[in-house]
C-alpha atoms as a PDB file:
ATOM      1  CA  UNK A   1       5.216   0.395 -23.673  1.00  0.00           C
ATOM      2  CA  UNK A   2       1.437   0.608 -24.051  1.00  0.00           C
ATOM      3  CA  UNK A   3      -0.136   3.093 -26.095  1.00  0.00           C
ATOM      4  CA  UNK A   4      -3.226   4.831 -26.620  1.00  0.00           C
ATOM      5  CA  UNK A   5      -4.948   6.201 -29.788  1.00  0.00           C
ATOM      6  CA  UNK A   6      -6.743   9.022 -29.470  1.00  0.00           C
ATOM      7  CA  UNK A   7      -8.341   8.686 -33.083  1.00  0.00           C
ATOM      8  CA  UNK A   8      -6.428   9.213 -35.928  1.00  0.00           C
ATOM      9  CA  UNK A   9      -3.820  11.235 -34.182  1.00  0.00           C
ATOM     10  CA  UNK A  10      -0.145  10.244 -32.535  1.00  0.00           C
ATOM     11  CA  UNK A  11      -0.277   7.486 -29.997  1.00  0.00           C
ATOM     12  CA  UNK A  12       0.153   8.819 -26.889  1.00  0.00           C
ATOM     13  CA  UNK A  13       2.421   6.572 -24.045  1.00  0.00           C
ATOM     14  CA  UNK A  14       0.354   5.035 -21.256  1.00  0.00           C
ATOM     15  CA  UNK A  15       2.509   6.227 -17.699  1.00  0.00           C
ATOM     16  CA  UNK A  16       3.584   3.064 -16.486  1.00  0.00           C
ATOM     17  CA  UNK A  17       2.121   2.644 -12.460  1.00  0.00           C
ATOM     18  CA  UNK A  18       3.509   0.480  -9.751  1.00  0.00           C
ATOM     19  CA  UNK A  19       1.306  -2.459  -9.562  1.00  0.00           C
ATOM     20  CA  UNK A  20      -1.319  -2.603  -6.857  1.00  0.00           C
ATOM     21  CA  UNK A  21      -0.113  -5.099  -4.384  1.00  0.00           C
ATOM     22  CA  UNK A  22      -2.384  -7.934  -3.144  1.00  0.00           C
ATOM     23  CA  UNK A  23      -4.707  -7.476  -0.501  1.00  0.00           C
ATOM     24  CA  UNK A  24      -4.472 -10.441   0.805  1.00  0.00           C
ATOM     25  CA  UNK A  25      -0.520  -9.983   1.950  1.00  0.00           C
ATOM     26  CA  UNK A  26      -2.190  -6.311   2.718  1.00  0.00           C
ATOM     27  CA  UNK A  27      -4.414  -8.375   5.196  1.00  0.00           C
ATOM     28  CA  UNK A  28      -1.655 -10.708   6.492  1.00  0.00           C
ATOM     29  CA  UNK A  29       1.003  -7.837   7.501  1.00  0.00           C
ATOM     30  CA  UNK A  30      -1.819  -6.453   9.142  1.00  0.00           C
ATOM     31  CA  UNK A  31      -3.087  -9.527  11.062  1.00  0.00           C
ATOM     32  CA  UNK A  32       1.013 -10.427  11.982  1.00  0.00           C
ATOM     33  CA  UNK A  33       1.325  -6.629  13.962  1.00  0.00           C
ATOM     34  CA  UNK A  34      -1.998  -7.719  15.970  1.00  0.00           C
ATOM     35  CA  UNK A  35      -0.815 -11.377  16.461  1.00  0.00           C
ATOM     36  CA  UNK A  36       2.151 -10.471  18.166  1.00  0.00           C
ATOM     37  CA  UNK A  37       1.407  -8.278  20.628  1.00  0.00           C
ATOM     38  CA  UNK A  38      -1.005 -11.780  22.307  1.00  0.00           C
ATOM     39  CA  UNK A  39       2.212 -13.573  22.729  1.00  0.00           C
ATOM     40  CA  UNK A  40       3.164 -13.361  26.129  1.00  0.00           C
ATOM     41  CA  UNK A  41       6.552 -12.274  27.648  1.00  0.00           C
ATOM     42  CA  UNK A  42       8.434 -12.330  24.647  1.00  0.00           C
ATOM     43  CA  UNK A  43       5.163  -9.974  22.259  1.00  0.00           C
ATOM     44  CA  UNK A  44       6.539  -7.172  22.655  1.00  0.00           C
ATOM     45  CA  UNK A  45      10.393  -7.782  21.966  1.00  0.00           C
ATOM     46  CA  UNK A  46       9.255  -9.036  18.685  1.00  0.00           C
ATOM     47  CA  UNK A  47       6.983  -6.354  18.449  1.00  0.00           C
ATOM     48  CA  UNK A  48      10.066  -4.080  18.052  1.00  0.00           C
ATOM     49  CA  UNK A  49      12.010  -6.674  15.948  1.00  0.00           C
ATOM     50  CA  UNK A  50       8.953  -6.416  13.831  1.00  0.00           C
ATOM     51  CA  UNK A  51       8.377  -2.951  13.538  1.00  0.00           C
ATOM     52  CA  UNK A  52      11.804  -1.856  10.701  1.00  0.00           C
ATOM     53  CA  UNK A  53      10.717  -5.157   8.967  1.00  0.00           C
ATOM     54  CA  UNK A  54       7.300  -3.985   8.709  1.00  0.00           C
ATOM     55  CA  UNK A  55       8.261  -0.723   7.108  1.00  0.00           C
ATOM     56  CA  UNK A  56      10.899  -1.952   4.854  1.00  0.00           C
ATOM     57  CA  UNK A  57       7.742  -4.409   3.627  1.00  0.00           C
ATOM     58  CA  UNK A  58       5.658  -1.135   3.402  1.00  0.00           C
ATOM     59  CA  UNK A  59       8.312   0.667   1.672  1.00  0.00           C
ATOM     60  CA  UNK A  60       8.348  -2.089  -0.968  1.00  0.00           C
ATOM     61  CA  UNK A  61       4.875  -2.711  -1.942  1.00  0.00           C
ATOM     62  CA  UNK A  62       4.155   0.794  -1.983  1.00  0.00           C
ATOM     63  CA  UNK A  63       7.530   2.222  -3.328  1.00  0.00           C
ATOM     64  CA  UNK A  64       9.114   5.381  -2.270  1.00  0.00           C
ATOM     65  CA  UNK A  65       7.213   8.010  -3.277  1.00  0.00           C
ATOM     66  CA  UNK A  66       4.031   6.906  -1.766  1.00  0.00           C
ATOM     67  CA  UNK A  67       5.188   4.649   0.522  1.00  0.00           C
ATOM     68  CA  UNK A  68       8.063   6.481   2.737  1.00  0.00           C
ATOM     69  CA  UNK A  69       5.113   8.463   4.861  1.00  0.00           C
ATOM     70  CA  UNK A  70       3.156   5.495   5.303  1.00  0.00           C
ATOM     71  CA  UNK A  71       6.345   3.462   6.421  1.00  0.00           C
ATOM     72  CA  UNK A  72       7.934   5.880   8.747  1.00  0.00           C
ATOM     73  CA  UNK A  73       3.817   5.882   9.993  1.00  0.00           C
ATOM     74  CA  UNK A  74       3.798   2.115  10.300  1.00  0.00           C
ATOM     75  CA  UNK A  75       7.369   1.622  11.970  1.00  0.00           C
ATOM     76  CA  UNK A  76       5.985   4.547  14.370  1.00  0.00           C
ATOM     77  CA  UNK A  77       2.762   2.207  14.636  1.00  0.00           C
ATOM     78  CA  UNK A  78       3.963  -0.734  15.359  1.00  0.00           C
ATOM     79  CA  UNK A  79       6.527   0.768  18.207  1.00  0.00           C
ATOM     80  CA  UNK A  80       3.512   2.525  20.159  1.00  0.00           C
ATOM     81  CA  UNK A  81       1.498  -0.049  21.930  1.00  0.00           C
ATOM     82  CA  UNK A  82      -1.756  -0.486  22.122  1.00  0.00           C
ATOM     83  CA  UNK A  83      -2.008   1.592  17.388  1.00  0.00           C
ATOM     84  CA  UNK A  84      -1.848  -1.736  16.274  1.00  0.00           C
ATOM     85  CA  UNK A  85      -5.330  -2.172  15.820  1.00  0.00           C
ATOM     86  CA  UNK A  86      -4.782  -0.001  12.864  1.00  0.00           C
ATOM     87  CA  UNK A  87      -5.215  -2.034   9.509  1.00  0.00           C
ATOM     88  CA  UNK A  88      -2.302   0.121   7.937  1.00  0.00           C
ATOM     89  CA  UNK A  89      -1.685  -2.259   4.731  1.00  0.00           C
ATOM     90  CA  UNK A  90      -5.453  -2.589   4.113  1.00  0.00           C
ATOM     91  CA  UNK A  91      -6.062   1.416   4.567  1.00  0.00           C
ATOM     92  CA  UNK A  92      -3.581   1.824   2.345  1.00  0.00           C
ATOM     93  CA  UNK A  93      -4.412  -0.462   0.026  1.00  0.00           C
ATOM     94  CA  UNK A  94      -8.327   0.209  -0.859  1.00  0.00           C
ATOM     95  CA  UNK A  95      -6.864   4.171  -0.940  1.00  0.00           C
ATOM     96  CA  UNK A  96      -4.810   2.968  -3.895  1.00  0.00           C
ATOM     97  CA  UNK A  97      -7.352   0.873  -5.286  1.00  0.00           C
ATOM     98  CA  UNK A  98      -9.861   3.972  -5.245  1.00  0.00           C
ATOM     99  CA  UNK A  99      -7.286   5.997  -6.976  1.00  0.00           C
ATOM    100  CA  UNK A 100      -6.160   3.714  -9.574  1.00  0.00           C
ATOM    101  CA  UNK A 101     -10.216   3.481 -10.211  1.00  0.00           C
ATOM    102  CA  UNK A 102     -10.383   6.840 -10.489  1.00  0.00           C
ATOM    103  CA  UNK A 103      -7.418   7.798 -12.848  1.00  0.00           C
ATOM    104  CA  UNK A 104      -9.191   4.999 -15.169  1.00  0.00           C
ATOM    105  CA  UNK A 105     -12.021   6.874 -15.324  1.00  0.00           C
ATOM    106  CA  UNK A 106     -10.510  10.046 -16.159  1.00  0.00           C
ATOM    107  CA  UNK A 107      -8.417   8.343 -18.805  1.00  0.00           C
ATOM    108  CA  UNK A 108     -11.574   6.713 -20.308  1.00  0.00           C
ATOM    109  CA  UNK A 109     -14.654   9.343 -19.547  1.00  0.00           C
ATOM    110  CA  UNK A 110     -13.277  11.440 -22.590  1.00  0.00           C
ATOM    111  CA  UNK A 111     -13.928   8.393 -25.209  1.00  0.00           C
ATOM    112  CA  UNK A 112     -17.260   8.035 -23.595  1.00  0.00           C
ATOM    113  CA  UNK A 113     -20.097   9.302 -26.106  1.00  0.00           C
END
């Protein structure tokens, strides 16, 4: 467990945070819901065998309490044709990103003199 000292006081615990997942498989899940819709014929049958897959993926990189809206969003996503221009992974991702930044700052502005 990481802690912090806040001078010569108790060490406070660090909350522990789901790691940010990588933008580039962020990237790829997004490119594979475009890709699949070009395939002729047989596009949009694996569109739909892609779609649960695709949220279960969601699900896990973003775990459950952040990641069960934007799952059921993305199964929902990928089922509607022509919404899978939308770069859910990557949306999702630099919205994380900004808020890990953020809560960094607020951890750190305090020691800031």
């Amino acid at each position: 467990m990481n802690l912090l000292s806040f001078g010569k006081s108790k060490l406070s615990p660090i909350p522990a945070q789901k790691p940010l997942p990588s933008l580039g498989m962020c990237l790829l899940m997004d490119i594979l819901g475009c890709v699949f819709v070009m395939i002729p014929l047989i596009g949009p049958v694996i569109e739909m065998l892609f779609a649960p897959i695709s949220a279960v993926i969601y699900l896990r990189m973003f775990g459950v309490r952040r990641g069960l809206f934007g799952g059921i969003f993305n199964f929902v996503e990928e089922l509607i044709p022509g919404l899978d221009f939308i770069p859910t992974f990557t949306i999702t991702w630099f919205v994380r990103y900004a808020n890990q930044k953020k809560e960094t700052l607020t951890i750190i502005k305090p020691f800031i003199r």
